[in-house]
Each structure stands twice: as structure tokens, then as C-alpha cells.
PDB file of N, CA and C in Angstrom:
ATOM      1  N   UNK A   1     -44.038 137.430  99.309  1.00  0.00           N
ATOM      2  CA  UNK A   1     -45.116 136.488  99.121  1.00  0.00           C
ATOM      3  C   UNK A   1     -45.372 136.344  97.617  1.00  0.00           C
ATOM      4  N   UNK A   2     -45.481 134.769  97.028  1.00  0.00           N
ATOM      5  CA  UNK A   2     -45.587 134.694  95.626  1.00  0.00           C
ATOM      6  C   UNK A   2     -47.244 134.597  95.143  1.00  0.00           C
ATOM      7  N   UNK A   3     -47.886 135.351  94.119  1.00  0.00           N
ATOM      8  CA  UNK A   3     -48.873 134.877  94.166  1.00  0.00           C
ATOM      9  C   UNK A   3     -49.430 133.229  92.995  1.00  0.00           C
ATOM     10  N   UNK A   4     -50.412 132.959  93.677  1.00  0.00           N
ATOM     11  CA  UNK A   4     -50.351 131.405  92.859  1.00  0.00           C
ATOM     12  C   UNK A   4     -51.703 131.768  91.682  1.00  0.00           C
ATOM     13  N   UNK A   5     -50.598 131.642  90.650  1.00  0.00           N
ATOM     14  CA  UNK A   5     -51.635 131.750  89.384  1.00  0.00           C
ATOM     15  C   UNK A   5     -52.034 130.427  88.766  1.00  0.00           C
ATOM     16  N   UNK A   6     -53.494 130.713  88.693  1.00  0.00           N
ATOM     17  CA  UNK A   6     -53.831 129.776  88.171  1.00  0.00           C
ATOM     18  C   UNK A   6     -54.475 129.996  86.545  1.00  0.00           C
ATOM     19  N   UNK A   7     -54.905 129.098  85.993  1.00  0.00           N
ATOM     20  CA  UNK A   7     -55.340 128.994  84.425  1.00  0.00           C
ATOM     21  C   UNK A   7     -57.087 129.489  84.571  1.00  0.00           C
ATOM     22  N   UNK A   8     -57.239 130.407  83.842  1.00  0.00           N
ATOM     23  CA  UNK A   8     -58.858 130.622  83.374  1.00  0.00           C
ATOM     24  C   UNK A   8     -59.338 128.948  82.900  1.00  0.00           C
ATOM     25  N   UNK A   9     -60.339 129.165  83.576  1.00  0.00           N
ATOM     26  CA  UNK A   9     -60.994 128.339  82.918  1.00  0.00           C
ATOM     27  C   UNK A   9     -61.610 128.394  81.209  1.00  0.00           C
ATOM     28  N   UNK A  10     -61.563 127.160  80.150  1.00  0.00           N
ATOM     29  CA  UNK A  10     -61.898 126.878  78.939  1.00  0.00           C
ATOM     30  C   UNK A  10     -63.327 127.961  78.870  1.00  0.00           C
ATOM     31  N   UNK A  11     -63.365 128.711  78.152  1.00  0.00           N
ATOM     32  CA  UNK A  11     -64.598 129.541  77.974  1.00  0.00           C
ATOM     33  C   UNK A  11     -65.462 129.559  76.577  1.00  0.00           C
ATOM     34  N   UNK A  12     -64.589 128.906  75.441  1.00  0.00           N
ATOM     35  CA  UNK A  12     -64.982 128.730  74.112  1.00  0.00           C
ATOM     36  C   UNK A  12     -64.372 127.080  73.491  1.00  0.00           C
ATOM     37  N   UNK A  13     -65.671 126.695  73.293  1.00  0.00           N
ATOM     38  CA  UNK A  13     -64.794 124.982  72.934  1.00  0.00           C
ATOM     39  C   UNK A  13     -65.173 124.886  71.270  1.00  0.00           C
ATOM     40  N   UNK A  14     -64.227 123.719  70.553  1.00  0.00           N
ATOM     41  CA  UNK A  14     -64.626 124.014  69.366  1.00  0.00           C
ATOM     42  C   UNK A  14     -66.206 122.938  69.182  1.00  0.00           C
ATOM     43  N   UNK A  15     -66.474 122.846  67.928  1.00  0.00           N
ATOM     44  CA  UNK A  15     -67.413 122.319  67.423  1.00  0.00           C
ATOM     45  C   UNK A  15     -67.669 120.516  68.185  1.00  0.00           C
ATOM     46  N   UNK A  16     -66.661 120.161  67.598  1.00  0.00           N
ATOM     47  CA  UNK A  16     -66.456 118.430  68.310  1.00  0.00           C
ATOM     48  C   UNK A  16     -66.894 118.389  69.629  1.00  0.00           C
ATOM     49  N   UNK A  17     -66.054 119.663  70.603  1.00  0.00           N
ATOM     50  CA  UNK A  17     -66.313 119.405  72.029  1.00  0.00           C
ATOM     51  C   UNK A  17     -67.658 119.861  72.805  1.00  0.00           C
ATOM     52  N   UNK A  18     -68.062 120.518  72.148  1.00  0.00           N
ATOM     53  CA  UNK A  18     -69.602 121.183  72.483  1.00  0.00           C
ATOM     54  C   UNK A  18     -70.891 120.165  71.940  1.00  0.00           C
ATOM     55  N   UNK A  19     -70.248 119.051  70.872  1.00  0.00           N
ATOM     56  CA  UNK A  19     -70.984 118.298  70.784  1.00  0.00           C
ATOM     57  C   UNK A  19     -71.147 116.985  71.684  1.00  0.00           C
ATOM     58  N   UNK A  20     -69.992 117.008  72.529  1.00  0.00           N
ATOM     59  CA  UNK A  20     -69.604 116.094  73.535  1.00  0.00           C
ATOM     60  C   UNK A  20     -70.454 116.172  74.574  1.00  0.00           C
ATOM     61  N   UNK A  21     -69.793 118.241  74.815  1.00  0.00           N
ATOM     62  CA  UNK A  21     -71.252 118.468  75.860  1.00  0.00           C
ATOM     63  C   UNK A  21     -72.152 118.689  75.511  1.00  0.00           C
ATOM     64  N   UNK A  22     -73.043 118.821  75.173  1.00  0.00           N
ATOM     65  CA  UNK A  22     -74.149 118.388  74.927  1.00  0.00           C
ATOM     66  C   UNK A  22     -74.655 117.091  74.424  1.00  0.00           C
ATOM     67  N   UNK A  23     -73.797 116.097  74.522  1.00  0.00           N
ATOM     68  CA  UNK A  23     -74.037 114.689  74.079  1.00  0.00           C
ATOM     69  C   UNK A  23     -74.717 114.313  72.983  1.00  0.00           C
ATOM     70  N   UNK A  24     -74.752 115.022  71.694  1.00  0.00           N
ATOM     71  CA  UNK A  24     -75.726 114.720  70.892  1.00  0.00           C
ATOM     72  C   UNK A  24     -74.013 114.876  69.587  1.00  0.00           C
ATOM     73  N   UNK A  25     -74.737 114.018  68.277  1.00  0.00           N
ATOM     74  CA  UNK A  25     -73.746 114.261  67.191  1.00  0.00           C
ATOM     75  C   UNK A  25     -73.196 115.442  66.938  1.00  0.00           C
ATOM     76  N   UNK A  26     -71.705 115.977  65.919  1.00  0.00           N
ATOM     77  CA  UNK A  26     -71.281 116.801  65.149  1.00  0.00           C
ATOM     78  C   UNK A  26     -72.742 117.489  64.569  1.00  0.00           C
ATOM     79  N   UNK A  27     -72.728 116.531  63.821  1.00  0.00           N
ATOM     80  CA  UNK A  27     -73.956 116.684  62.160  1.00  0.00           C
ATOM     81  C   UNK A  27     -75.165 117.226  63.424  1.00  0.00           C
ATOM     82  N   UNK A  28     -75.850 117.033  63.991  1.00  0.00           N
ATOM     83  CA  UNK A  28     -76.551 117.515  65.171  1.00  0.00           C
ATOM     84  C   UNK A  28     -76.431 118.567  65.624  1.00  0.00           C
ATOM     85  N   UNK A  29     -75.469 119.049  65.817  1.00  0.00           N
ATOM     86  CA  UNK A  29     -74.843 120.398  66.427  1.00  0.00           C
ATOM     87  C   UNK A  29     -74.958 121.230  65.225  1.00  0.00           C
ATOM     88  N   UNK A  30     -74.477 120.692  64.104  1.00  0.00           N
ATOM     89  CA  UNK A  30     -74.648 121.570  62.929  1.00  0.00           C
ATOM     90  C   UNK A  30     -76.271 122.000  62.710  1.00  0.00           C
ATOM     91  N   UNK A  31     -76.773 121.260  62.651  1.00  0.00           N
ATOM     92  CA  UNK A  31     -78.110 121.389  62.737  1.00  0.00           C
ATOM     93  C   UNK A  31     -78.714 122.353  63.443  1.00  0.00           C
ATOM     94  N   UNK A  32     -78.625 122.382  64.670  1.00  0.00           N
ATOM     95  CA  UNK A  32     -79.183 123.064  65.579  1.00  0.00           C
ATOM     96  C   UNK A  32     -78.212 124.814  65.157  1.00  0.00           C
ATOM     97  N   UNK A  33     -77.382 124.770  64.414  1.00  0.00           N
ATOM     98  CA  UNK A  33     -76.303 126.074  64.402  1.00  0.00           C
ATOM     99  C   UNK A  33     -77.310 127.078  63.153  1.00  0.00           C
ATOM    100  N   UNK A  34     -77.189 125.377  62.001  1.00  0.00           N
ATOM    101  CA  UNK A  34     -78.257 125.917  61.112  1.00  0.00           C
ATOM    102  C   UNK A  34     -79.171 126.419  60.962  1.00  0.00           C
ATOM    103  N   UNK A  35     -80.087 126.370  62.164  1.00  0.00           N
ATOM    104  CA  UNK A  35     -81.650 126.403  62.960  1.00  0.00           C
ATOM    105  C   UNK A  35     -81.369 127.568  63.747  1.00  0.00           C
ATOM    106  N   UNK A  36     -80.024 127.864  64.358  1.00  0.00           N
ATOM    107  CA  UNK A  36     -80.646 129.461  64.638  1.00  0.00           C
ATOM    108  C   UNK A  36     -80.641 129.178  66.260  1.00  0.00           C
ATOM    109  N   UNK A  37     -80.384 127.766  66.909  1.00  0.00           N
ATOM    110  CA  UNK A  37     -80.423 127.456  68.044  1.00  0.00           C
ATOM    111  C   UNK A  37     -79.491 127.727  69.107  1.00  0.00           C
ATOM    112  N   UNK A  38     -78.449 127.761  68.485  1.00  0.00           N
ATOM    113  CA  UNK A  38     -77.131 128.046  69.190  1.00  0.00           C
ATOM    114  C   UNK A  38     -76.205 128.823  68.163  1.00  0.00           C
ATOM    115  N   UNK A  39     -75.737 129.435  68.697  1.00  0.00           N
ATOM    116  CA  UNK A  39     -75.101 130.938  67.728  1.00  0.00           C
ATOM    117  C   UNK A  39     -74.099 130.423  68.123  1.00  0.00           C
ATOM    118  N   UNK A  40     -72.775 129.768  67.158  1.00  0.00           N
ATOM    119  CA  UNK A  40     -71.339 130.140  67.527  1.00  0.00           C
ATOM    120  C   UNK A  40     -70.628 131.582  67.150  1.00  0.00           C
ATOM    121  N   UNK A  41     -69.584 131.770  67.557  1.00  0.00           N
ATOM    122  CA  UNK A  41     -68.564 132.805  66.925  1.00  0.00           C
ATOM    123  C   UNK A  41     -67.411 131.787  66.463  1.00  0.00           C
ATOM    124  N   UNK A  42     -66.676 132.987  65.669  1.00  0.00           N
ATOM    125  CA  UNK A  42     -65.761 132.573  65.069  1.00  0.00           C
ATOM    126  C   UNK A  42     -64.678 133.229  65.493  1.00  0.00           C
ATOM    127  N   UNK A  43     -63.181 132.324  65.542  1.00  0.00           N
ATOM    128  CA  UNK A  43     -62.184 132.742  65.913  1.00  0.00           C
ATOM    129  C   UNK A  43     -60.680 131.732  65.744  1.00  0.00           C
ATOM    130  N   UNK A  44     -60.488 131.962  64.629  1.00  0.00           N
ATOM    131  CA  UNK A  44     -61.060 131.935  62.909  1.00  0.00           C
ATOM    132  C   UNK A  44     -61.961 131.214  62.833  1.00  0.00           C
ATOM    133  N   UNK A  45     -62.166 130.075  63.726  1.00  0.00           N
ATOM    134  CA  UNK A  45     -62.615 128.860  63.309  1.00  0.00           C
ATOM    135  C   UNK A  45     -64.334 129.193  63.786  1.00  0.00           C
ATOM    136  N   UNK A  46     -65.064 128.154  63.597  1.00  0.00           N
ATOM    137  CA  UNK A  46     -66.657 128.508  64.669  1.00  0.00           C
ATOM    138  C   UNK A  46     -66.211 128.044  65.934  1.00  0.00           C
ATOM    139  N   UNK A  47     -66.693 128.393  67.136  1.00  0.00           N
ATOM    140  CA  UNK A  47     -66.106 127.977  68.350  1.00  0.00           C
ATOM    141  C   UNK A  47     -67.938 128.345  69.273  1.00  0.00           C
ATOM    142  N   UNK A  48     -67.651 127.340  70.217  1.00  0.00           N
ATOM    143  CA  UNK A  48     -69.222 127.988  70.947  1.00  0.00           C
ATOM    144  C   UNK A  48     -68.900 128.250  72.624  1.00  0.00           C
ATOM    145  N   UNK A  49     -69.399 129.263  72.992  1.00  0.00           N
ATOM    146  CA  UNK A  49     -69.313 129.653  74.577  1.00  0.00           C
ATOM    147  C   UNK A  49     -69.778 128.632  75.180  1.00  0.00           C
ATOM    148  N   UNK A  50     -69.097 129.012  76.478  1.00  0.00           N
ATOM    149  CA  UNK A  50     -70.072 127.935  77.737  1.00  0.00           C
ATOM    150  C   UNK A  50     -71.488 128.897  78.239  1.00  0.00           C
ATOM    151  N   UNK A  51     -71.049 130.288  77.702  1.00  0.00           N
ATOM    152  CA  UNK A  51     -72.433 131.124  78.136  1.00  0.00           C
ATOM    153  C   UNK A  51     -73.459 130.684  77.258  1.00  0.00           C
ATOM    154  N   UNK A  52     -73.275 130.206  75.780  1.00  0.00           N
ATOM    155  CA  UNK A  52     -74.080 129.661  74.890  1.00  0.00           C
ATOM    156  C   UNK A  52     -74.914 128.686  75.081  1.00  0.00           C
ATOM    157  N   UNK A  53     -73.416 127.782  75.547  1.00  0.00           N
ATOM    158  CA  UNK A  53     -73.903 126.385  76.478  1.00  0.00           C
ATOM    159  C   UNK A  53     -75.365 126.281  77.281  1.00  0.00           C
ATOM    160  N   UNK A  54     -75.036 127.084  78.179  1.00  0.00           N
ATOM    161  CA  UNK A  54     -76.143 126.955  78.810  1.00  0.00           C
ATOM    162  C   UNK A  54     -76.968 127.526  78.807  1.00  0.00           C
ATOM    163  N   UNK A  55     -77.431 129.044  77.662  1.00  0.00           N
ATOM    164  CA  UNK A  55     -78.399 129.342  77.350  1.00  0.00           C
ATOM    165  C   UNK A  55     -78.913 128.559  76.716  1.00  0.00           C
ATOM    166  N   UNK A  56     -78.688 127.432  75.710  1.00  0.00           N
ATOM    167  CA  UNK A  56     -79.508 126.230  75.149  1.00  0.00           C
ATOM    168  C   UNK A  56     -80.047 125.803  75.864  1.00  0.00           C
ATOM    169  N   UNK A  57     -78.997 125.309  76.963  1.00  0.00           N
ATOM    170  CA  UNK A  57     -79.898 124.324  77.921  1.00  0.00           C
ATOM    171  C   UNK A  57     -80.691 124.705  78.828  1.00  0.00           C
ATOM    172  N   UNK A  58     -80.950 126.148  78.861  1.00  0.00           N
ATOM    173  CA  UNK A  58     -82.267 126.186  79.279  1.00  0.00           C
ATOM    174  C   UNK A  58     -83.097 126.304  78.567  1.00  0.00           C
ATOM    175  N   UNK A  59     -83.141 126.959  77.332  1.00  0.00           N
ATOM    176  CA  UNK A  59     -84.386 126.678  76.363  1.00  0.00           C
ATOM    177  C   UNK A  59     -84.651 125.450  76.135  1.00  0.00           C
ATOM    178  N   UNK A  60     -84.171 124.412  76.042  1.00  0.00           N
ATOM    179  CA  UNK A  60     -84.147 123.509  75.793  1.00  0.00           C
ATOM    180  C   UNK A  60     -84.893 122.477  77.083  1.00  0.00           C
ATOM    181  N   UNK A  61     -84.731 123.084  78.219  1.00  0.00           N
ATOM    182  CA  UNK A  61     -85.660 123.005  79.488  1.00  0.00           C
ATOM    183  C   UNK A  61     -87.099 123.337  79.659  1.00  0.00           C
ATOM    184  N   UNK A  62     -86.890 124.713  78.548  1.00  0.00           N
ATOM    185  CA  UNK A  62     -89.015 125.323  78.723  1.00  0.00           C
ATOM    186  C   UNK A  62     -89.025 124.856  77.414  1.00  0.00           C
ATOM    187  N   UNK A  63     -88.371 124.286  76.094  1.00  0.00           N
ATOM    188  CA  UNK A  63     -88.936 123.846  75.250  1.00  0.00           C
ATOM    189  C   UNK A  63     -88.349 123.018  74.190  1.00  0.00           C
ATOM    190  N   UNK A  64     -88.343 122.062  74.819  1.00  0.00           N
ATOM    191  CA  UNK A  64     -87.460 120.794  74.571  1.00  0.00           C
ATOM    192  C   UNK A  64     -87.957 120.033  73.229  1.00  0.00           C
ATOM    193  N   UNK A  65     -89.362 120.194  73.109  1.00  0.00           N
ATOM    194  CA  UNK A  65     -90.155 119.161  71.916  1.00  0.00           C
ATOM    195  C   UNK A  65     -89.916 120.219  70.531  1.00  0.00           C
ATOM    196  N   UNK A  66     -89.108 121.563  70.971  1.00  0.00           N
ATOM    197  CA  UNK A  66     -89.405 122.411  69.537  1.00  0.00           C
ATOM    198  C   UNK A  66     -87.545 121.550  69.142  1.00  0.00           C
ATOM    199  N   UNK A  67     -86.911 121.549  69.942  1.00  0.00           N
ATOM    200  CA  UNK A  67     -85.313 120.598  68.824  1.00  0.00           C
ATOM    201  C   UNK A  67     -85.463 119.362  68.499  1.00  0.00           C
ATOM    202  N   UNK A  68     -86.360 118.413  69.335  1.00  0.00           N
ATOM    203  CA  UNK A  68     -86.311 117.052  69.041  1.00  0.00           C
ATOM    204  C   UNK A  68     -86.913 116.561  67.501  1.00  0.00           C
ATOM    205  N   UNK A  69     -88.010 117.300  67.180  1.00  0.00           N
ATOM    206  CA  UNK A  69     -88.216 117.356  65.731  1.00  0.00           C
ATOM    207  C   UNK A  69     -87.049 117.240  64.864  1.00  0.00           C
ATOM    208  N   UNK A  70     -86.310 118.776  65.118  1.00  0.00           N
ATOM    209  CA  UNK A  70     -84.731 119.042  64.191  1.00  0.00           C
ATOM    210  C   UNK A  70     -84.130 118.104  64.312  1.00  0.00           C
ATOM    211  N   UNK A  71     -83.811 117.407  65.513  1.00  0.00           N
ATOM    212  CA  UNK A  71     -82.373 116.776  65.721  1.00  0.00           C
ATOM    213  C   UNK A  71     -82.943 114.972  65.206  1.00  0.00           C
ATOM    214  N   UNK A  72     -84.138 115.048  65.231  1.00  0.00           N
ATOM    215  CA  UNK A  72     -84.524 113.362  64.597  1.00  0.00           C
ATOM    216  C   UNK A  72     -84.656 113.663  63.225  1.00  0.00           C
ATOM    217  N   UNK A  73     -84.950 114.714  62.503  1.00  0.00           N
ATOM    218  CA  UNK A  73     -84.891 114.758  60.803  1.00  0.00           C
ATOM    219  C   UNK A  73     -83.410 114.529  60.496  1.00  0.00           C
ATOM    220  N   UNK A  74     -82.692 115.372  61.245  1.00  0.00           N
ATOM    221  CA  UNK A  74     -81.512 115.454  61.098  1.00  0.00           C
ATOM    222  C   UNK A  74     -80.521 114.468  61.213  1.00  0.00           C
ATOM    223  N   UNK A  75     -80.935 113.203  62.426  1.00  0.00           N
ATOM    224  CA  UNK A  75     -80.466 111.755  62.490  1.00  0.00           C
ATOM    225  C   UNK A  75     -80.765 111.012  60.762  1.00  0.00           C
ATOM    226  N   UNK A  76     -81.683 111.269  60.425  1.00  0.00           N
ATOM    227  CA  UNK A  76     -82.148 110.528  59.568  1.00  0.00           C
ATOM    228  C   UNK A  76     -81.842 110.977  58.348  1.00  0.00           C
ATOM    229  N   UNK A  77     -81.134 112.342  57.973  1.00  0.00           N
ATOM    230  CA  UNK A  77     -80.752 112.654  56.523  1.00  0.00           C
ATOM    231  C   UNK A  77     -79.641 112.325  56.671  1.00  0.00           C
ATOM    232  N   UNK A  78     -79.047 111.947  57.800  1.00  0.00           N
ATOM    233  CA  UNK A  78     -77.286 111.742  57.903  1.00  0.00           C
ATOM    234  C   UNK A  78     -77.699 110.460  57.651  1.00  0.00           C
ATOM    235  N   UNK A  79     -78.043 109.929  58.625  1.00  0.00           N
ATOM    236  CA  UNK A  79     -78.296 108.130  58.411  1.00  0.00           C
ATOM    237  C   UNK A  79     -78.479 107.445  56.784  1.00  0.00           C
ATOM    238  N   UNK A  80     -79.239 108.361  56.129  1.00  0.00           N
ATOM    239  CA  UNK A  80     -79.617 107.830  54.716  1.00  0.00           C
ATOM    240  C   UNK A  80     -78.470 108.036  53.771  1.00  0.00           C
ATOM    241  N   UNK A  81     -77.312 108.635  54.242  1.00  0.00           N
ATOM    242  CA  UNK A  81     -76.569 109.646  53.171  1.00  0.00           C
ATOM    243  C   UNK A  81     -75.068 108.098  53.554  1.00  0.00           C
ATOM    244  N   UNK A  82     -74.976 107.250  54.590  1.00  0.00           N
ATOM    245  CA  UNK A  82     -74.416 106.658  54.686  1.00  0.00           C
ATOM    246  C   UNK A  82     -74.373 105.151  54.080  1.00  0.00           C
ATOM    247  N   UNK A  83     -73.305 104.958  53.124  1.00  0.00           N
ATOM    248  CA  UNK A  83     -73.663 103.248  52.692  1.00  0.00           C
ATOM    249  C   UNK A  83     -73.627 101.969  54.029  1.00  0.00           C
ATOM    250  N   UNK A  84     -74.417 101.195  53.988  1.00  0.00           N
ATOM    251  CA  UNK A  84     -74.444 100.194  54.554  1.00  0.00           C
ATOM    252  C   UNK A  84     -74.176  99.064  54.346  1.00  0.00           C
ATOM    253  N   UNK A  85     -73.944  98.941  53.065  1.00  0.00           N
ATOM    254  CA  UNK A  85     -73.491  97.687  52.663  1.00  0.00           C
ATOM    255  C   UNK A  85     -72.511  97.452  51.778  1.00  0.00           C
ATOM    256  N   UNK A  86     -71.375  96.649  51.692  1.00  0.00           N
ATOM    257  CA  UNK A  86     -70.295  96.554  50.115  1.00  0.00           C
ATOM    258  C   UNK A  86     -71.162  97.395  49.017  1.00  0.00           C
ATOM    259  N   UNK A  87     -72.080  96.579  48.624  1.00  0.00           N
ATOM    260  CA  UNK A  87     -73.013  96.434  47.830  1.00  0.00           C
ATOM    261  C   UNK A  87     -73.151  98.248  47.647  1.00  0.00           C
ATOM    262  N   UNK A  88     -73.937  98.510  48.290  1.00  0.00           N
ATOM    263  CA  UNK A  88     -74.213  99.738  48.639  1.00  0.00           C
ATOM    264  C   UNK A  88     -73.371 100.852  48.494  1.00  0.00           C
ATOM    265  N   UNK A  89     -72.179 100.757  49.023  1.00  0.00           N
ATOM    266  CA  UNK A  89     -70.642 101.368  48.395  1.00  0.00           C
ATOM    267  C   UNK A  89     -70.276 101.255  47.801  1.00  0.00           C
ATOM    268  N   UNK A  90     -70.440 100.104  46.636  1.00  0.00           N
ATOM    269  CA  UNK A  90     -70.236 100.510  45.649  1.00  0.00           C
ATOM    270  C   UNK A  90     -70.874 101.256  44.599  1.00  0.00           C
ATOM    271  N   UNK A  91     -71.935 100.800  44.747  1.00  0.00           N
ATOM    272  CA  UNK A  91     -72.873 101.625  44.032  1.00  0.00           C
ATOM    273  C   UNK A  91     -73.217 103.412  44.446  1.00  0.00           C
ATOM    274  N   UNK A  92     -72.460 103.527  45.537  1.00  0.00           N
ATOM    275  CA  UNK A  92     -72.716 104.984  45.743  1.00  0.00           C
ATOM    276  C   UNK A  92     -71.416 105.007  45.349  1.00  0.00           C
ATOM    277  N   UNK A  93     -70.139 104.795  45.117  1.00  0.00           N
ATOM    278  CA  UNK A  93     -68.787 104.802  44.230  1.00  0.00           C
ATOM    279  C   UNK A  93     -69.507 105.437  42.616  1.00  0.00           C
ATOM    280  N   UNK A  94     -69.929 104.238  42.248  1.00  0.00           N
ATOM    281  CA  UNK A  94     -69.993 104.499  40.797  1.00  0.00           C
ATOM    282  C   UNK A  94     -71.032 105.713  40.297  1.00  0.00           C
ATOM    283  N   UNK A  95     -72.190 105.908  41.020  1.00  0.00           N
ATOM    284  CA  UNK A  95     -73.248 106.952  40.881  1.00  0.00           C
ATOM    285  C   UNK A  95     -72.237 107.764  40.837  1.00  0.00           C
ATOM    286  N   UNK A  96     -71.276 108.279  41.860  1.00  0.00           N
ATOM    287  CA  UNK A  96     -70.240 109.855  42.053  1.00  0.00           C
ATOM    288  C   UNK A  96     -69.470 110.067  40.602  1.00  0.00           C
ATOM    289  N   UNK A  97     -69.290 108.756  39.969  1.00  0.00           N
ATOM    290  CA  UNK A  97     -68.442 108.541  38.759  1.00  0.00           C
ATOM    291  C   UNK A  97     -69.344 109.697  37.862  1.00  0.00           C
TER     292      UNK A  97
END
């Protein structure tokens, strides 16, 4: 009798994909890493559990209004840091000069 092996399931995803699940930005995720909200490890790289995973999401269940603060400052220093216009790119070109 052969036995049928199967694959572990994904237990550590990197940065990009944890921002997927959890549906919110990169720069967002960083945020919240920054904040002390979600602890990755490293291996080499930062990588975050699915046990992580969903310890957020339950804090984030009994206290949801303490990230939304973070994660809307945090929309908005990314948002400002981006040119919007030719105009605008260039002039953030030449300031770097």
C-alpha cells in the first residue's frame, strides 16, 4: 500500500502576500509592522505567519478604531510623497538634484 503525500500547507507568506490577505496596501502593512501590530520573522527575508494572521484579526475585531487612525495617516503620507502631475514630477526631479 502506497501512502499519498500531500504538501503542508503555506504557513509563512512574504510581505506582498499578507498584504493581499489582509486587503489593505504594502506601505500599510509596513505601518502596522512599524506600530508593533503584527510581528513578522525573518527568514532571511521578513515573512508573516498565518498564526500572526489571525491573531491581528482578532484584535482587530475587539479593537478595530485603535489601526484605522494608523492605517489613514499612513494612506496619506504615502499619498503626499507621490507626484501627480508632469508638472509635479518634474519638479520633484529637480528638488532631488
Amino acid at each position: 500500500m502506497s501512502e499519498v503525500i500531500t504538501a503542508m500547507p503555506k504557513r509563512a507568506c512574504n510581505l506582498k502576500e499578507a498584504a493581499e490577505i489582509l486587503d489593505i496596501s504594502y506601505h500599510s502593512l509596513r505601518a502596522l509592522i512599524n506600530a508593533g501590530a503584527i510581528r513578522p520573522i525573518y527568514l532571511p527575508q521578513a515573512k508573516v505567519t498565518d498564526v500572526e494572521i489571525d491573531r491581528f484579526i482578532r484584535s482587530v475585531q475587539k479593537d478595530g478604531e485603535k489601526y484605522k487612525g494608523l492605517l489613514e495617516e499612513n494612506n496619506r503620507r504615502v499619498s503626499a510623497k507621490k507626484p501627480t502631475t508632469e508638472e509635479d514630477k518634474v519638479e520633484s526631479l529637480e528638488v532631488a538634484r
